[in-house]
Every structure is written in C-alpha cells, then in structure tokens.
PDB file of N, CA and C in Angstrom:
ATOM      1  N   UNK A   1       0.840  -1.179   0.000  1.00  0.00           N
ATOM      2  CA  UNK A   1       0.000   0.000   0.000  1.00  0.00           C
ATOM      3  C   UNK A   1       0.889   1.248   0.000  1.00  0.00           C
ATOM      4  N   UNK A   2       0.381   2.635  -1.001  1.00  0.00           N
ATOM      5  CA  UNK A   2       1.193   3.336  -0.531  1.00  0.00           C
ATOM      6  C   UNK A   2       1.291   4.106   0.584  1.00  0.00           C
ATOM      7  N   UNK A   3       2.239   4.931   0.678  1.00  0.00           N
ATOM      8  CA  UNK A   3       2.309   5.487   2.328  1.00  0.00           C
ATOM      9  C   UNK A   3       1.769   7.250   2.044  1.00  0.00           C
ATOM     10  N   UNK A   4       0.900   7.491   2.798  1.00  0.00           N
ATOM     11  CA  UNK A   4       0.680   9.168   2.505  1.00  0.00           C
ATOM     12  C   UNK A   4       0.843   9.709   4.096  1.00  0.00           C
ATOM     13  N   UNK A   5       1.592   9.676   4.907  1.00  0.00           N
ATOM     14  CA  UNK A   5       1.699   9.611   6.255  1.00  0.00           C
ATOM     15  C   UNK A   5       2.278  11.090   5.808  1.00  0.00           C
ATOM     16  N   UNK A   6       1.875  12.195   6.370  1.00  0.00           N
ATOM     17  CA  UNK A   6       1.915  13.586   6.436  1.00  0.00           C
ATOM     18  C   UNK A   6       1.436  14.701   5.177  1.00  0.00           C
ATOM     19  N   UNK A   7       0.527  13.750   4.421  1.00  0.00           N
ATOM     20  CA  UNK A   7      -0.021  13.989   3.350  1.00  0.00           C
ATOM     21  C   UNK A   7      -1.558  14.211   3.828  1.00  0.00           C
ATOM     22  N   UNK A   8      -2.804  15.011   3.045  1.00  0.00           N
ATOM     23  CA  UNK A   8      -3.782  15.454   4.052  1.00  0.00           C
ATOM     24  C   UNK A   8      -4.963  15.188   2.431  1.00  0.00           C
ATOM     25  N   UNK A   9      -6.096  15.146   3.121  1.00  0.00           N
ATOM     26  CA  UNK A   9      -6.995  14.511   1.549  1.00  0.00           C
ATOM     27  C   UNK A   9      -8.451  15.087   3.042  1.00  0.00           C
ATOM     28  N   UNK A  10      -9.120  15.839   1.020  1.00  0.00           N
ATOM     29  CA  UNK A  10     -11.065  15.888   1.603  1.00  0.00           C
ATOM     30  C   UNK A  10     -11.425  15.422   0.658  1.00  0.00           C
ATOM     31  N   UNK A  11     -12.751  14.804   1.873  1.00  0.00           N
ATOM     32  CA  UNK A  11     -13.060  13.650   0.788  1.00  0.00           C
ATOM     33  C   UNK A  11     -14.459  14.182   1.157  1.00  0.00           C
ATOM     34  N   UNK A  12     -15.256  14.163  -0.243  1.00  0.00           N
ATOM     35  CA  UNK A  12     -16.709  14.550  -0.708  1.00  0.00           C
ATOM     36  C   UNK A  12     -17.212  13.573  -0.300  1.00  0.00           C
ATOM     37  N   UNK A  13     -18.564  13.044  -0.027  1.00  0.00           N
ATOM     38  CA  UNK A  13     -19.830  12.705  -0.218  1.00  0.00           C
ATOM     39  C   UNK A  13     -19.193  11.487   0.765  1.00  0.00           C
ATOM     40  N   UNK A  14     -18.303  11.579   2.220  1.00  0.00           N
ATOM     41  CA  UNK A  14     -17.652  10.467   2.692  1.00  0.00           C
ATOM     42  C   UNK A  14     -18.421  10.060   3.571  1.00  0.00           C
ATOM     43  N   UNK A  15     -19.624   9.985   4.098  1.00  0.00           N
ATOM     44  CA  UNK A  15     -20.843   9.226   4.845  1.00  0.00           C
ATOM     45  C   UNK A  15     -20.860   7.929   4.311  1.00  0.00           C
ATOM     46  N   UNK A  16     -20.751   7.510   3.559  1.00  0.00           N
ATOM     47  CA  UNK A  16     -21.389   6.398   2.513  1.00  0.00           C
ATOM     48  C   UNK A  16     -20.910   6.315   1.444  1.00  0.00           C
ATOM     49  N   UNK A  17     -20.865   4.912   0.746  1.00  0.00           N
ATOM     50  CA  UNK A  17     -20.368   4.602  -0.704  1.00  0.00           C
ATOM     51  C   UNK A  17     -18.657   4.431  -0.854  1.00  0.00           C
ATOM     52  N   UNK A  18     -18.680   4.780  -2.164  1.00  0.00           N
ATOM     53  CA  UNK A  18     -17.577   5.029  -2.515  1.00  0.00           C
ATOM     54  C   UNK A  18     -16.743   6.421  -1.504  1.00  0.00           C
ATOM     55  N   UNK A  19     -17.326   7.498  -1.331  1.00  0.00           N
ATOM     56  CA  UNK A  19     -16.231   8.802  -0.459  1.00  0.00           C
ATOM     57  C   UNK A  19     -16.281   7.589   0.396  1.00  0.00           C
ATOM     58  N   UNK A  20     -17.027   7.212   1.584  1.00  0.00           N
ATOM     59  CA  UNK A  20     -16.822   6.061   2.953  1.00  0.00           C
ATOM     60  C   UNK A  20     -15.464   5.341   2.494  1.00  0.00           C
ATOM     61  N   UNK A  21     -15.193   4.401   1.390  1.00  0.00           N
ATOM     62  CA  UNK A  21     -14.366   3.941   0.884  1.00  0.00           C
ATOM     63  C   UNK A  21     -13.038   4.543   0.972  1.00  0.00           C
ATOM     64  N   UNK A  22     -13.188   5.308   0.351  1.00  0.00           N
ATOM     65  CA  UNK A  22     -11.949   6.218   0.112  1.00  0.00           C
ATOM     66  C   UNK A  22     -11.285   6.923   1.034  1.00  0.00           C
ATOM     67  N   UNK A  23     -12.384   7.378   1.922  1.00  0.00           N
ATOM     68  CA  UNK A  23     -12.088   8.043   3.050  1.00  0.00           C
ATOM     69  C   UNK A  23     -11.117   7.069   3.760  1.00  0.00           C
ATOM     70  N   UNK A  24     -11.455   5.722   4.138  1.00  0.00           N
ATOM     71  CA  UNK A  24     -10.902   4.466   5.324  1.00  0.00           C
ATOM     72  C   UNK A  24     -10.267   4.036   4.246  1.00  0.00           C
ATOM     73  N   UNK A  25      -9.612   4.393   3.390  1.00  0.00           N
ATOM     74  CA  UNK A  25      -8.330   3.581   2.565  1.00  0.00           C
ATOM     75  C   UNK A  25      -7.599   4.939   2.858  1.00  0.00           C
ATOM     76  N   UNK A  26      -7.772   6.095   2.777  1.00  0.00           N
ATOM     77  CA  UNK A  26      -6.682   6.974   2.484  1.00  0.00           C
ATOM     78  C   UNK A  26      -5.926   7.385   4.178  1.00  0.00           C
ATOM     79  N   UNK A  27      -7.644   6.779   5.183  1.00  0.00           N
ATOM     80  CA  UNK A  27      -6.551   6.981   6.322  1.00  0.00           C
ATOM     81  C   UNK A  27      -5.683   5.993   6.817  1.00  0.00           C
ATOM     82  N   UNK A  28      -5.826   4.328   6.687  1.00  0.00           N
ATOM     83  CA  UNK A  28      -5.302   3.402   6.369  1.00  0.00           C
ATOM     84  C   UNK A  28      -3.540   3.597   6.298  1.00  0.00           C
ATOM     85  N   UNK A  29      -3.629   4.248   5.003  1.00  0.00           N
ATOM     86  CA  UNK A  29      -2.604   4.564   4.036  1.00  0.00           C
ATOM     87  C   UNK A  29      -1.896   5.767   5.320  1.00  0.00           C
ATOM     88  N   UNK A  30      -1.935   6.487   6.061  1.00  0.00           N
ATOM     89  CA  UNK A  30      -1.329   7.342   6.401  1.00  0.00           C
ATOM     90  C   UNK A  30      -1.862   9.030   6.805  1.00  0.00           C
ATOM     91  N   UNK A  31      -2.680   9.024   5.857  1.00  0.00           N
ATOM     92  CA  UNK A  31      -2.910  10.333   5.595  1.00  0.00           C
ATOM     93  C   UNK A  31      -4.288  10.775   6.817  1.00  0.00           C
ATOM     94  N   UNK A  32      -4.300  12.663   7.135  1.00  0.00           N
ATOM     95  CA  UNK A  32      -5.132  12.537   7.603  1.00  0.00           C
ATOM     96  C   UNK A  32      -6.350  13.353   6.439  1.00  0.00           C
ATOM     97  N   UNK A  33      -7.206  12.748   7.293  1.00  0.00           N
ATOM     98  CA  UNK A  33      -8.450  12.858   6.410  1.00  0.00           C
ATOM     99  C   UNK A  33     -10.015  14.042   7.093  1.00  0.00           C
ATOM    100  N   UNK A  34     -10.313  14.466   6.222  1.00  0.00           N
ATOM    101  CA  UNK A  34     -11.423  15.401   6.249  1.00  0.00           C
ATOM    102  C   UNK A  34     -12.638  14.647   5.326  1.00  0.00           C
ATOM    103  N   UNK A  35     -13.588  15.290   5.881  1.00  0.00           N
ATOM    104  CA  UNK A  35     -14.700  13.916   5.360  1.00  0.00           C
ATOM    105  C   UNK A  35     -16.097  15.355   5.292  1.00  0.00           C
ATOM    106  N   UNK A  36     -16.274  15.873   3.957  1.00  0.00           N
ATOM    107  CA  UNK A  36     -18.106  16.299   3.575  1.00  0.00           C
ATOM    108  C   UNK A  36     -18.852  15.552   3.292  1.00  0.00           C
ATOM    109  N   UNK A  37     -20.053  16.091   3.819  1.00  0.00           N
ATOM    110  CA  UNK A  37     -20.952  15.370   3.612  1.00  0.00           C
ATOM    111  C   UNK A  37     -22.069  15.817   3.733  1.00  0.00           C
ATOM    112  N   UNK A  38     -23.531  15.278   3.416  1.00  0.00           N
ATOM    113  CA  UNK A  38     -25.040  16.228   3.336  1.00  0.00           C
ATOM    114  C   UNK A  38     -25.966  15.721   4.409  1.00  0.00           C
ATOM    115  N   UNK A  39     -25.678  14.539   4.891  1.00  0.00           N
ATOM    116  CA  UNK A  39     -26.544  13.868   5.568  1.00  0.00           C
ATOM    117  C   UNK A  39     -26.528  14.260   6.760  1.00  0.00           C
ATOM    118  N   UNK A  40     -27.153  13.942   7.975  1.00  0.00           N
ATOM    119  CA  UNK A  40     -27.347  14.149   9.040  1.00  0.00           C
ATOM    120  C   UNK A  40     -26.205  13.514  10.093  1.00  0.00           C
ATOM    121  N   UNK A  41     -25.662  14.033  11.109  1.00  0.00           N
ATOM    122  CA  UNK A  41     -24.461  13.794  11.719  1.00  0.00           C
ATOM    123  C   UNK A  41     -24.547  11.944  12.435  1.00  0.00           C
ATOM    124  N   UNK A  42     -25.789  11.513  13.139  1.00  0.00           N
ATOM    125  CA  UNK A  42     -25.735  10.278  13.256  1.00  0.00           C
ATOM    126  C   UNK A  42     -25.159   9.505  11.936  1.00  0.00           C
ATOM    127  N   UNK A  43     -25.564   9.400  10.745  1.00  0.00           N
ATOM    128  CA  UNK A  43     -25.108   8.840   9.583  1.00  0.00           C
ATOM    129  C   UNK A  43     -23.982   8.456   9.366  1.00  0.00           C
ATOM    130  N   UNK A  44     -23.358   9.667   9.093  1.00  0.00           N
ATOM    131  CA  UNK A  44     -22.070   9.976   9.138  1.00  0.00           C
ATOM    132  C   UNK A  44     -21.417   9.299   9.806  1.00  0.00           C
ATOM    133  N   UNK A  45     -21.631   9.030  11.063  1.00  0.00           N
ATOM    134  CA  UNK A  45     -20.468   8.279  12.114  1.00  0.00           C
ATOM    135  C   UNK A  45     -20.674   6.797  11.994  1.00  0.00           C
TER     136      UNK A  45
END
C-alpha cells in the first residue's frame, strides 16, 4: 500500500459509498483525512 503519512486529503460525499471507501483507505494509508458530507451527523459516524 502506498504510504501518505503527512499527506492530508477531503473527501466529498464520505458518509457512505464510494467517499466512505476512500475516506478508510486513504486513512489506512497514512494520511489525515477530512470527510463532507449532506446527511445528518448520526449517519455519518
């Protein structure tokens, strides 16, 4: 995997789906992560 450890990523529509995805691979990987989204805050978490 690659390493993004002091590298920083926002991630759109990250409640669900694919952003959810992306979001928990890119923090995985290192990086920290910011997460938008439309839905209501229970959701989200």
């Amino acid at each position: 995997m690659i390493n993004l450890a002091g590298k920083h990523a926002f991630v759109t529509g990250g409640s669900r789906g694919i952003g959810r995805a992306t979001a928990l691979l890119l923090a995985r990987a290192g990086a920290k992560v910011a997460v938008g989204y439309r839905t209501r805050k229970p959701v989200a978490e």
